[in-house]
C-alpha atoms as a PDB file:
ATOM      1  CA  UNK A   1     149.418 151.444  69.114  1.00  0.00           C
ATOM      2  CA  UNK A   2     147.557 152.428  72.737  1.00  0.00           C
ATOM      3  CA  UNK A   3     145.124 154.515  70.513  1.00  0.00           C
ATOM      4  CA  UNK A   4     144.412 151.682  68.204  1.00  0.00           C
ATOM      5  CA  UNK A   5     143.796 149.475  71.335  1.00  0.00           C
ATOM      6  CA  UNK A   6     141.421 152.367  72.610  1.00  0.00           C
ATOM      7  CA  UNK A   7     139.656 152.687  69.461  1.00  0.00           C
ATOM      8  CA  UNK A   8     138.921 148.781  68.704  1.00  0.00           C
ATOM      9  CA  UNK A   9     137.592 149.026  72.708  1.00  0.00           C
ATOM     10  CA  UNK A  10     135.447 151.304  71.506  1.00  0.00           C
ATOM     11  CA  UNK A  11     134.084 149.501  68.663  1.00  0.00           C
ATOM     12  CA  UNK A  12     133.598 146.459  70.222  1.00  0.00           C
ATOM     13  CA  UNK A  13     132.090 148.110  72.765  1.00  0.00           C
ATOM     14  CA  UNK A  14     129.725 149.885  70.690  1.00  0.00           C
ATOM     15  CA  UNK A  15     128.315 147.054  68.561  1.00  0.00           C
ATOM     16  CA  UNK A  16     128.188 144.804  71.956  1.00  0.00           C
ATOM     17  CA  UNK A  17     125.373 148.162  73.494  1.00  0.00           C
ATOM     18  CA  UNK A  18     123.967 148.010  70.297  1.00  0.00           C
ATOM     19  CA  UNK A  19     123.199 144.241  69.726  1.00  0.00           C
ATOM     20  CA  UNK A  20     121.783 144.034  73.221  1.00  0.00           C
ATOM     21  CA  UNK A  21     119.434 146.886  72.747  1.00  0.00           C
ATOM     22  CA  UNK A  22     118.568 145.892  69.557  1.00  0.00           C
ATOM     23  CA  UNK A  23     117.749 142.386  70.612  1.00  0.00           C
ATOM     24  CA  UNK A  24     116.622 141.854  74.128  1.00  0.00           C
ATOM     25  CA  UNK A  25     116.957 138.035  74.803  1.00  0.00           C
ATOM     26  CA  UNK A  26     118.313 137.390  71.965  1.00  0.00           C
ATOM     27  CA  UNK A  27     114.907 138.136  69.566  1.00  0.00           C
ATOM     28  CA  UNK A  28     113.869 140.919  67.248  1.00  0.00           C
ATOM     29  CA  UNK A  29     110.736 140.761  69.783  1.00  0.00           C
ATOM     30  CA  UNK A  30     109.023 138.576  71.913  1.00  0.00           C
ATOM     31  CA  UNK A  31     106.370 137.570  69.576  1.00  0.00           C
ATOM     32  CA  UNK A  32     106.830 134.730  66.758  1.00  0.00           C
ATOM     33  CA  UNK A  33     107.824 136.118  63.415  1.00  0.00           C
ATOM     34  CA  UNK A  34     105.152 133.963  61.633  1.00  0.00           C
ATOM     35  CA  UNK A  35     101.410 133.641  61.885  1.00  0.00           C
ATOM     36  CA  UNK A  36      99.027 130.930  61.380  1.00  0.00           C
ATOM     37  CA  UNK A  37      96.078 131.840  59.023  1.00  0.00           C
ATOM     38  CA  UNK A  38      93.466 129.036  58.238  1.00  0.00           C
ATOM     39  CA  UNK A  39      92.494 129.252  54.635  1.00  0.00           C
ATOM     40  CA  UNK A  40      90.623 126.330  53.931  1.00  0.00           C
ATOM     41  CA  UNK A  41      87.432 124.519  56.373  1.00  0.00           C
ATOM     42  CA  UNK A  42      85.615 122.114  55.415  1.00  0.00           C
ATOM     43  CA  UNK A  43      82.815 121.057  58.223  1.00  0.00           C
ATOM     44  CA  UNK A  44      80.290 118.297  56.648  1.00  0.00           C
ATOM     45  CA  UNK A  45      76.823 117.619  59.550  1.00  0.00           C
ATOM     46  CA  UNK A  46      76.943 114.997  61.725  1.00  0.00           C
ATOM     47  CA  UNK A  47      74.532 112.683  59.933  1.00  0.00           C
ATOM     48  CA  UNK A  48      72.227 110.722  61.065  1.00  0.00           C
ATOM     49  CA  UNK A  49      69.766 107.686  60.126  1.00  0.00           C
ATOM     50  CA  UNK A  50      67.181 105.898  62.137  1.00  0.00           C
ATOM     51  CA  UNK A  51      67.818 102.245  63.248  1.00  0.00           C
ATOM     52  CA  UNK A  52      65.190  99.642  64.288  1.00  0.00           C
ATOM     53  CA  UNK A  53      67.432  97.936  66.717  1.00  0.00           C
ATOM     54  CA  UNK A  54      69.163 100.876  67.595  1.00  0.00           C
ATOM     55  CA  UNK A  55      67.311 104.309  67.652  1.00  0.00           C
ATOM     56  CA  UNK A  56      68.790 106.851  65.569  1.00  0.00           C
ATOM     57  CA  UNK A  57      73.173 106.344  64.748  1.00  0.00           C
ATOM     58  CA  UNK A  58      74.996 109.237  63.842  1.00  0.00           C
ATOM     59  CA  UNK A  59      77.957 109.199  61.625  1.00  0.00           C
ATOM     60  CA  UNK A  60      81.098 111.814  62.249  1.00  0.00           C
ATOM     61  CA  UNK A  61      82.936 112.869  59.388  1.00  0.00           C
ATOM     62  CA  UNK A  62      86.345 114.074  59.575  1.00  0.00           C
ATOM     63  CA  UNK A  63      86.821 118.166  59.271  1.00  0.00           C
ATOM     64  CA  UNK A  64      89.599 119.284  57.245  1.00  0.00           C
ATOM     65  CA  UNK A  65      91.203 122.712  57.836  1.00  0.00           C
ATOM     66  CA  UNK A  66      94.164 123.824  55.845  1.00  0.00           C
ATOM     67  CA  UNK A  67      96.889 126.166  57.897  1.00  0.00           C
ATOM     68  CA  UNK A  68      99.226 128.812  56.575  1.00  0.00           C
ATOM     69  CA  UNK A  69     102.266 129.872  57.946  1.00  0.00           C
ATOM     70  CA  UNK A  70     102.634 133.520  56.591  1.00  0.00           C
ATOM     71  CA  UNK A  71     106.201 135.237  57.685  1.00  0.00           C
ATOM     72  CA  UNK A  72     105.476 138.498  59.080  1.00  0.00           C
ATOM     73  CA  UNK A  73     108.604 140.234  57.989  1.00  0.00           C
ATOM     74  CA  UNK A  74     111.950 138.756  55.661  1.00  0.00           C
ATOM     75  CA  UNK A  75     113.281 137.195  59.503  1.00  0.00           C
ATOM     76  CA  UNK A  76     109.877 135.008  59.422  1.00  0.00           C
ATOM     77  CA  UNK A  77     111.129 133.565  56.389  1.00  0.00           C
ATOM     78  CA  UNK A  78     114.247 131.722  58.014  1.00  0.00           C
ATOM     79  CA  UNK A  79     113.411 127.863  58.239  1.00  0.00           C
ATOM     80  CA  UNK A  80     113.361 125.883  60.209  1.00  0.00           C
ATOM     81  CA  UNK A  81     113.743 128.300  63.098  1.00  0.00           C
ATOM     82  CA  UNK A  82     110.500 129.973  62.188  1.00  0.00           C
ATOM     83  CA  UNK A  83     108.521 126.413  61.336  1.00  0.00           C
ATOM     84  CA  UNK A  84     105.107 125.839  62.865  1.00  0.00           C
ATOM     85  CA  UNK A  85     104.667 122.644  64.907  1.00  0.00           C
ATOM     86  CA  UNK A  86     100.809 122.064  65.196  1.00  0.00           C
ATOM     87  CA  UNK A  87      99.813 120.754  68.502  1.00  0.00           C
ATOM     88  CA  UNK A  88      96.359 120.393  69.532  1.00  0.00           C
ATOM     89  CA  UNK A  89      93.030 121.861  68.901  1.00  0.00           C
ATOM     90  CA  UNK A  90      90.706 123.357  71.465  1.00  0.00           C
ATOM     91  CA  UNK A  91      87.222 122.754  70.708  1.00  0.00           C
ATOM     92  CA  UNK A  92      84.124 125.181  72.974  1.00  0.00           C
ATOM     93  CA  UNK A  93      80.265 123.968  72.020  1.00  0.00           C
ATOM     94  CA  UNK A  94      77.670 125.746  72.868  1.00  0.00           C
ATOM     95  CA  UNK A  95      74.141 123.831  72.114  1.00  0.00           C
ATOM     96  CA  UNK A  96      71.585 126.314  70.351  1.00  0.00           C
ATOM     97  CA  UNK A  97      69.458 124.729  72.239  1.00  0.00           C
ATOM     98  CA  UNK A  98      70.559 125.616  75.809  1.00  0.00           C
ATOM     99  CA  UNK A  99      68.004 122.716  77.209  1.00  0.00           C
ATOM    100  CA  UNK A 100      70.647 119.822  75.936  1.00  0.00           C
ATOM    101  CA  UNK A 101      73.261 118.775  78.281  1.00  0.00           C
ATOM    102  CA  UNK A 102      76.539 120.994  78.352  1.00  0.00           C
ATOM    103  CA  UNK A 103      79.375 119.559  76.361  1.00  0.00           C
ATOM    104  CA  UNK A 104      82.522 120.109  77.818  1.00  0.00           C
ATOM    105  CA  UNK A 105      85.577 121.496  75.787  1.00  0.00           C
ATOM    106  CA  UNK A 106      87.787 118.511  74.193  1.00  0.00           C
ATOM    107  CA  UNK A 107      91.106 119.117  73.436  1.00  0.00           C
ATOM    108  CA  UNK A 108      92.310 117.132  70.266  1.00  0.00           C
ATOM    109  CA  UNK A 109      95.928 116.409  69.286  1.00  0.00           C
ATOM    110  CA  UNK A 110      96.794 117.432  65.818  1.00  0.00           C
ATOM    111  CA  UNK A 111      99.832 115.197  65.596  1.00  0.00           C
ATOM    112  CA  UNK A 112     102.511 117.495  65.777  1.00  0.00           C
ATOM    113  CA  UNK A 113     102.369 118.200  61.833  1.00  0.00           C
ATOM    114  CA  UNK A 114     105.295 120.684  60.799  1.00  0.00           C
ATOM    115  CA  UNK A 115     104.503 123.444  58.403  1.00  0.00           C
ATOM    116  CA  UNK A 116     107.353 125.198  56.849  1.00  0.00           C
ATOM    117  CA  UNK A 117     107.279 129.077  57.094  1.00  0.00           C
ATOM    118  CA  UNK A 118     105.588 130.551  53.699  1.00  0.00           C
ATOM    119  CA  UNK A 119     104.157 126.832  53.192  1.00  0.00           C
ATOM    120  CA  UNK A 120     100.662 125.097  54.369  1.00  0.00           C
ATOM    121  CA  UNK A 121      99.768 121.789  55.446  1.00  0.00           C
ATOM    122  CA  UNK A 122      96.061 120.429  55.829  1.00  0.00           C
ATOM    123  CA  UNK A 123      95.010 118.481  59.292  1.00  0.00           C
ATOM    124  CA  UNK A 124      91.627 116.427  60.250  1.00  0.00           C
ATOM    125  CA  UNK A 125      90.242 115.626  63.374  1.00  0.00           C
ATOM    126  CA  UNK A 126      86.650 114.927  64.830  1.00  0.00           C
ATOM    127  CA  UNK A 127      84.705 117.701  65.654  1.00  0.00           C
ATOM    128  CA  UNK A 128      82.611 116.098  68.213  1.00  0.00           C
ATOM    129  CA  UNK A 129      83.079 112.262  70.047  1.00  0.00           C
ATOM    130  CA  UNK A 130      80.157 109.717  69.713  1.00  0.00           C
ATOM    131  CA  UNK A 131      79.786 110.065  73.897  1.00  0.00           C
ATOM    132  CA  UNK A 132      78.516 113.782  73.395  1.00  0.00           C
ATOM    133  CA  UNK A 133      75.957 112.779  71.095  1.00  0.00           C
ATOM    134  CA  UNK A 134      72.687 111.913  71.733  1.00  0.00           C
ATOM    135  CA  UNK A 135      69.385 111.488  70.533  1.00  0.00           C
ATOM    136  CA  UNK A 136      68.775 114.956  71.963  1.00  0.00           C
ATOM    137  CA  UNK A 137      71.039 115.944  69.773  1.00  0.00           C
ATOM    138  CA  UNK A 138      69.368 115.410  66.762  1.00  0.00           C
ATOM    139  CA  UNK A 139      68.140 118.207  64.374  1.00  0.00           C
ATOM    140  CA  UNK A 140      70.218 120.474  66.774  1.00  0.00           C
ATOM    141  CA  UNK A 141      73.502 122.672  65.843  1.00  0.00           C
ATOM    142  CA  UNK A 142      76.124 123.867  67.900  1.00  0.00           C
ATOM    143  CA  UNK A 143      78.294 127.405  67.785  1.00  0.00           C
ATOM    144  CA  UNK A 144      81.884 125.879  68.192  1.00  0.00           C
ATOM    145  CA  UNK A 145      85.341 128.331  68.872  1.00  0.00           C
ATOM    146  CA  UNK A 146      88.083 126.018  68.006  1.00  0.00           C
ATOM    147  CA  UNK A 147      91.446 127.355  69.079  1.00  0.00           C
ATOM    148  CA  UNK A 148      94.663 125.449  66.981  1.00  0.00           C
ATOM    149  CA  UNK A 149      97.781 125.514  69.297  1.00  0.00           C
ATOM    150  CA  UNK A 150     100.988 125.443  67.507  1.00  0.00           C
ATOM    151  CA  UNK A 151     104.687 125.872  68.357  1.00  0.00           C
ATOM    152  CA  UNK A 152     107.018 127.554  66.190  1.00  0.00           C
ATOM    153  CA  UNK A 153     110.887 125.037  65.905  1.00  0.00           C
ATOM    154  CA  UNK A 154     112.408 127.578  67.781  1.00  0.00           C
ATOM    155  CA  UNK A 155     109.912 127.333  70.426  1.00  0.00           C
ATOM    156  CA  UNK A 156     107.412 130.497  70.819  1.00  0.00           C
ATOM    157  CA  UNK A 157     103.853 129.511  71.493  1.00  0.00           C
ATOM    158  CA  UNK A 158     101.166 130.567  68.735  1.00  0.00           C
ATOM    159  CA  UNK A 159      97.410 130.042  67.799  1.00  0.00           C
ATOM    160  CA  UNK A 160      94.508 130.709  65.701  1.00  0.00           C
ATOM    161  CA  UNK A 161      90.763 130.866  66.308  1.00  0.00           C
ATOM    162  CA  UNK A 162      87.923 130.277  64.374  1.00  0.00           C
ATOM    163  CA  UNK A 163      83.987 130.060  64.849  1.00  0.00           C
ATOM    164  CA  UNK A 164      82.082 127.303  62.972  1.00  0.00           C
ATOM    165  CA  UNK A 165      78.988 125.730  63.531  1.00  0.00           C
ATOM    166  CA  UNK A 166      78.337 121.538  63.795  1.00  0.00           C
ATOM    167  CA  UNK A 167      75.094 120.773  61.977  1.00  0.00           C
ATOM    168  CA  UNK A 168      73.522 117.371  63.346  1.00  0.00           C
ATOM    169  CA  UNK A 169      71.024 116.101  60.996  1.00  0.00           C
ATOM    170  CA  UNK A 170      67.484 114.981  62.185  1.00  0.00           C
ATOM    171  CA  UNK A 171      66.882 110.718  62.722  1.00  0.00           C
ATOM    172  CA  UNK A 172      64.341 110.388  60.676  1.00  0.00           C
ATOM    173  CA  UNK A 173      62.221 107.235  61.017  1.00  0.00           C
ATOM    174  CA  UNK A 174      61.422 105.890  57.531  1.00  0.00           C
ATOM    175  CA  UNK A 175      57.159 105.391  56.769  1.00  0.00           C
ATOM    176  CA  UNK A 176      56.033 102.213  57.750  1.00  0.00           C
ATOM    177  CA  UNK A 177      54.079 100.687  54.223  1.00  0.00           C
ATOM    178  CA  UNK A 178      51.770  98.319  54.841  1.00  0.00           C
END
């Protein structure tokens, strides 16, 4: 009996060293076990028409990005631990034209859409607010890094980059016909 007590010790023992090691903090590693992947972007110009009363009035459409939440390994799989929680996106300009006034970097909610691990989900959001437009702006394009912040359910911080560049389309004035 004292050297079956001894040997479960032992055991216990054992696997207790070896699921610490194995798993510091409680977590294969400190890393999320999914990543995002953006597999869809669709960025349509700014557009732009002249007005006789008002100058020239741009029109902002929507950009659409689709998101991916790949596992990495079979533990990325597990839902809902390993669900993606999109946050906000981070959105850098830099003006071609380096004369134009600097626009600062926005930071745009995403509305805390959930993604399932292995599944996608599409998001929209403005690429650029009517107060950072100007006639300046017009006929000019912009080199944007937009950075999506997400969360994972069980709570590890993750995001994606990507590089596009915002087209503004030229105002225009229409021929006068006398």
């Amino acid at each position: 009996m004292q050297s079956s007590k001894r040997w479960l010790t032992l055991v216990v023992l054992a696997l207790a060293l070896t699921l610490t090691t194995a798993c510091p903090g409680g977590r294969l590693d400190d890393d999320a076990d999914v990543v995002m992947l953006i597999t869809a972007f669709q960025s349509p110009p700014v557009s732009a028409s002249a007005d006789p009363v008002f100058g020239c009035l741009f029109t902002v459409t929507d950009w659409s990005v689709t998101i991916d939440a790949k596992p990495k390994n079979s533990v990325g799989g597990q839902s809902p631990f390993n669900d993606i929680v999109l946050q906000s996106v981070d959105i850098a300009y830099a003006w071609d034209n380096t004369t134009l006034p600097t626009t600062p970097t926005r930071n745009i909610g995403l509305g805390g859409v959930a993604i399932p691990a292995g599944g996608s989900a599409a998001v929209t959001f403005a690429p650029i607010g009517f107060t950072d437009l100007g006639i300046g702006n017009a006929g000019e394009s912009a080199s944007l890094t937009l950075t999506f912040n997400a969360r994972t359910v069980e709570g590890t911080g993750i995001a994606v980059a990507a590089l596009k560049q915002l087209l503004v389309e030229s105002c225009v004035t229409p021929p006068v016909i006398p």
